[in-house]
Protein backbone atom coordinates (compact mmCIF):
# COMPACT_ATOMS: atom_id res chain seq x y z
CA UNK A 1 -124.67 149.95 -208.17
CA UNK A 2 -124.85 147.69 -211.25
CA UNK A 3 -124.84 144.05 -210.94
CA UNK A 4 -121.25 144.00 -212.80
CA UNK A 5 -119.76 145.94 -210.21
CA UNK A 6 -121.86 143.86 -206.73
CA UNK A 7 -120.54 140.57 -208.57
CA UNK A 8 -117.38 141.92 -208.59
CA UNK A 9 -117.18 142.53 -205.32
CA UNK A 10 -118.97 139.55 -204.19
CA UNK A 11 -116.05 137.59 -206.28
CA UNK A 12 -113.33 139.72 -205.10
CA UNK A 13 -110.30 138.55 -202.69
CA UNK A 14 -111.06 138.33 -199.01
CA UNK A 15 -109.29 141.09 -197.36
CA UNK A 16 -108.90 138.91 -193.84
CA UNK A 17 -106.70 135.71 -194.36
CA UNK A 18 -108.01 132.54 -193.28
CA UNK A 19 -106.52 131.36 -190.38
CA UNK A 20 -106.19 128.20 -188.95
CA UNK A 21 -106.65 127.67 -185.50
CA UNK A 22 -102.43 127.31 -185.20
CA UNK A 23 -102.43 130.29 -187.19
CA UNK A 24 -104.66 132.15 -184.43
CA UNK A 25 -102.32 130.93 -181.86
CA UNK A 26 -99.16 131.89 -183.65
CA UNK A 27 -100.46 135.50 -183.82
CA UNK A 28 -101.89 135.63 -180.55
CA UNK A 29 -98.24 135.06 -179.38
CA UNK A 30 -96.61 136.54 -181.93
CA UNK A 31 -98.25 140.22 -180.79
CA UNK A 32 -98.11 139.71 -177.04
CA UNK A 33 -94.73 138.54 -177.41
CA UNK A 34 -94.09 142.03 -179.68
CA UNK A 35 -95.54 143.77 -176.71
CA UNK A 36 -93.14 142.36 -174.44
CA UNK A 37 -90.23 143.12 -176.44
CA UNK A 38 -91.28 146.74 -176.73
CA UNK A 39 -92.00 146.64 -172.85
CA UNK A 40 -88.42 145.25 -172.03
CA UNK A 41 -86.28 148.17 -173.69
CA UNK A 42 -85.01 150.53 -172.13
CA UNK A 43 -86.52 153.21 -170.40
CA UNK A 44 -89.77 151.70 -170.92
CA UNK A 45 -93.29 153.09 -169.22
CA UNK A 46 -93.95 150.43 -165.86
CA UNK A 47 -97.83 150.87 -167.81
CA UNK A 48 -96.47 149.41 -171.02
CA UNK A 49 -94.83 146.80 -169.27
CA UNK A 50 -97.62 146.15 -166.76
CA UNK A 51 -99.99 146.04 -170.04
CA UNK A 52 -97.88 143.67 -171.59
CA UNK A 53 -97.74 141.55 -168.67
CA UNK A 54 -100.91 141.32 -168.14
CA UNK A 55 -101.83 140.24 -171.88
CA UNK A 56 -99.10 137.31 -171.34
CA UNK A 57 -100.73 136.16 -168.55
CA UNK A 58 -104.22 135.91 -169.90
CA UNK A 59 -103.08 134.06 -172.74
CA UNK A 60 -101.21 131.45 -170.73
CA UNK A 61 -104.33 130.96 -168.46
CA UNK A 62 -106.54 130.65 -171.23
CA UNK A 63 -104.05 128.01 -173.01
CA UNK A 64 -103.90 126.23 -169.44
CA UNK A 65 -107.92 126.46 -169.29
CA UNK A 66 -107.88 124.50 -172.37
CA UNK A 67 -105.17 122.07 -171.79
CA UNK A 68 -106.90 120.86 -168.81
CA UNK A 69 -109.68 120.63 -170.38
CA UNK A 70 -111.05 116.87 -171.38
CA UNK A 71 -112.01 117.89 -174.73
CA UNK A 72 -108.21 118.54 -175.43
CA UNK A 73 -106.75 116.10 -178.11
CA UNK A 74 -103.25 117.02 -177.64
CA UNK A 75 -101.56 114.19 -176.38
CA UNK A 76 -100.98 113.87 -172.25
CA UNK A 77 -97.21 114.23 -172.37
CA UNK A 78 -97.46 117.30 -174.94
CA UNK A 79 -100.39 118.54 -172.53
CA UNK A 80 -98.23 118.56 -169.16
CA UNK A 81 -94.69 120.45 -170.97
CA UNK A 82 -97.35 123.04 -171.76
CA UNK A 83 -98.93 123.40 -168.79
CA UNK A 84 -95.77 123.32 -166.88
CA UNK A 85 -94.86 126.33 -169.20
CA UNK A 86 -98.15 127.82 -168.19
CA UNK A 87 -97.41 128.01 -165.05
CA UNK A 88 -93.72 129.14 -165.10
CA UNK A 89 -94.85 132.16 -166.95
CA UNK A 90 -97.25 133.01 -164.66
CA UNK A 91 -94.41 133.10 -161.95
CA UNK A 92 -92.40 134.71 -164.36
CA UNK A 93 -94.68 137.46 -164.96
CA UNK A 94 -94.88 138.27 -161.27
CA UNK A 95 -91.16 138.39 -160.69
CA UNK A 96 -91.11 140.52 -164.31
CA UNK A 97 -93.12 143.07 -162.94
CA UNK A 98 -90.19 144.01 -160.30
CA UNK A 99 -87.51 143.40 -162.51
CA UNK A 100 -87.36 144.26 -166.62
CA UNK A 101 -84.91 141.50 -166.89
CA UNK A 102 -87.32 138.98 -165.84
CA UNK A 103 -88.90 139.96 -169.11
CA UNK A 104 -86.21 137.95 -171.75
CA UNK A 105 -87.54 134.12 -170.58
CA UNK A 106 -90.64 135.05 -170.94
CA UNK A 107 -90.06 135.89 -174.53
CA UNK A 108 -87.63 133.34 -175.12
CA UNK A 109 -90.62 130.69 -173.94
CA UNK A 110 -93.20 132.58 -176.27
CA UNK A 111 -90.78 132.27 -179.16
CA UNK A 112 -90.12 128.54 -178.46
CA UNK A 113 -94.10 127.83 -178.52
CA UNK A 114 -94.31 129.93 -181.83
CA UNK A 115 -91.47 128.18 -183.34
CA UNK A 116 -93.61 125.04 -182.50
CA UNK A 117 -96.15 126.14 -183.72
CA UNK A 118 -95.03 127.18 -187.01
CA UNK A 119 -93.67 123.85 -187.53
CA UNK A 120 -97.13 123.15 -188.75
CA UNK A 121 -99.74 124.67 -190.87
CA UNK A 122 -100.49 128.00 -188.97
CA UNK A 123 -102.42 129.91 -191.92
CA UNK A 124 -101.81 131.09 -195.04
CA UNK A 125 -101.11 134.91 -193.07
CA UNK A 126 -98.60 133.76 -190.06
CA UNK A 127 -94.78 133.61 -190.86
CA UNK A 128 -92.18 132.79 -188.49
């Protein structure tokens, strides 16, 4: 390769956006909450909705491992709504594993956190 074209590249634009940790967040939710969606049509496999389940759930215990967490600098009353949420969709995923209908809060509650956190800089590569 000659240096022209290694600079180039070396100079070139980054192919992975930047992301701020809001921006992580946002699309953490925003594909689990796709996967829910997709798991709450119709006719939809119990493994795809199981799956998608499942993925909820670990990212509502990992955001409630964090907000109990002393190094969290969200403040205390912010903190508890979003634990509280925490643990409602962790009962809601048990009850949405019965019943696909049980699915729709737990999307409407994903969408409400994304809307919140779009509300602030998420990223140059998150939209809302």
């Amino acid at each position: 390769m000659t240096q022209a074209i290694l600079a180039e590249g070396a100079y070139a634009a980054a192919s992975t956006p930047i992301r701020t940790e809001r921006g992580t967040e946002y699309a953490a939710f925003q594909k689990i909450t796709a996967a829910l969606a997709r798991a709450s049509r119709s006719g939809a496999p119990m493994a795809e909705r199981a799956a998608a389940l499942h993925d909820n759930r670990r990212l509502w215990t990992t955001l409630a491992t964090d907000l109990a967490s002393a190094d969290n600098a969200l403040p205390q009353p912010l903190r508890a709504q979003l634990f509280f949420l925490a643990e409602y969709s962790l009962l809601q995923s048990r009850a949405a594993l019965r019943d696909v209908a049980a699915i729709t809060p737990l999307i409407d509650v994903n969408r409400s956190v994304m809307r919140g956190l779009a509300g602030s800089d998420i990223g140059s590569d998150a939209a809302p």
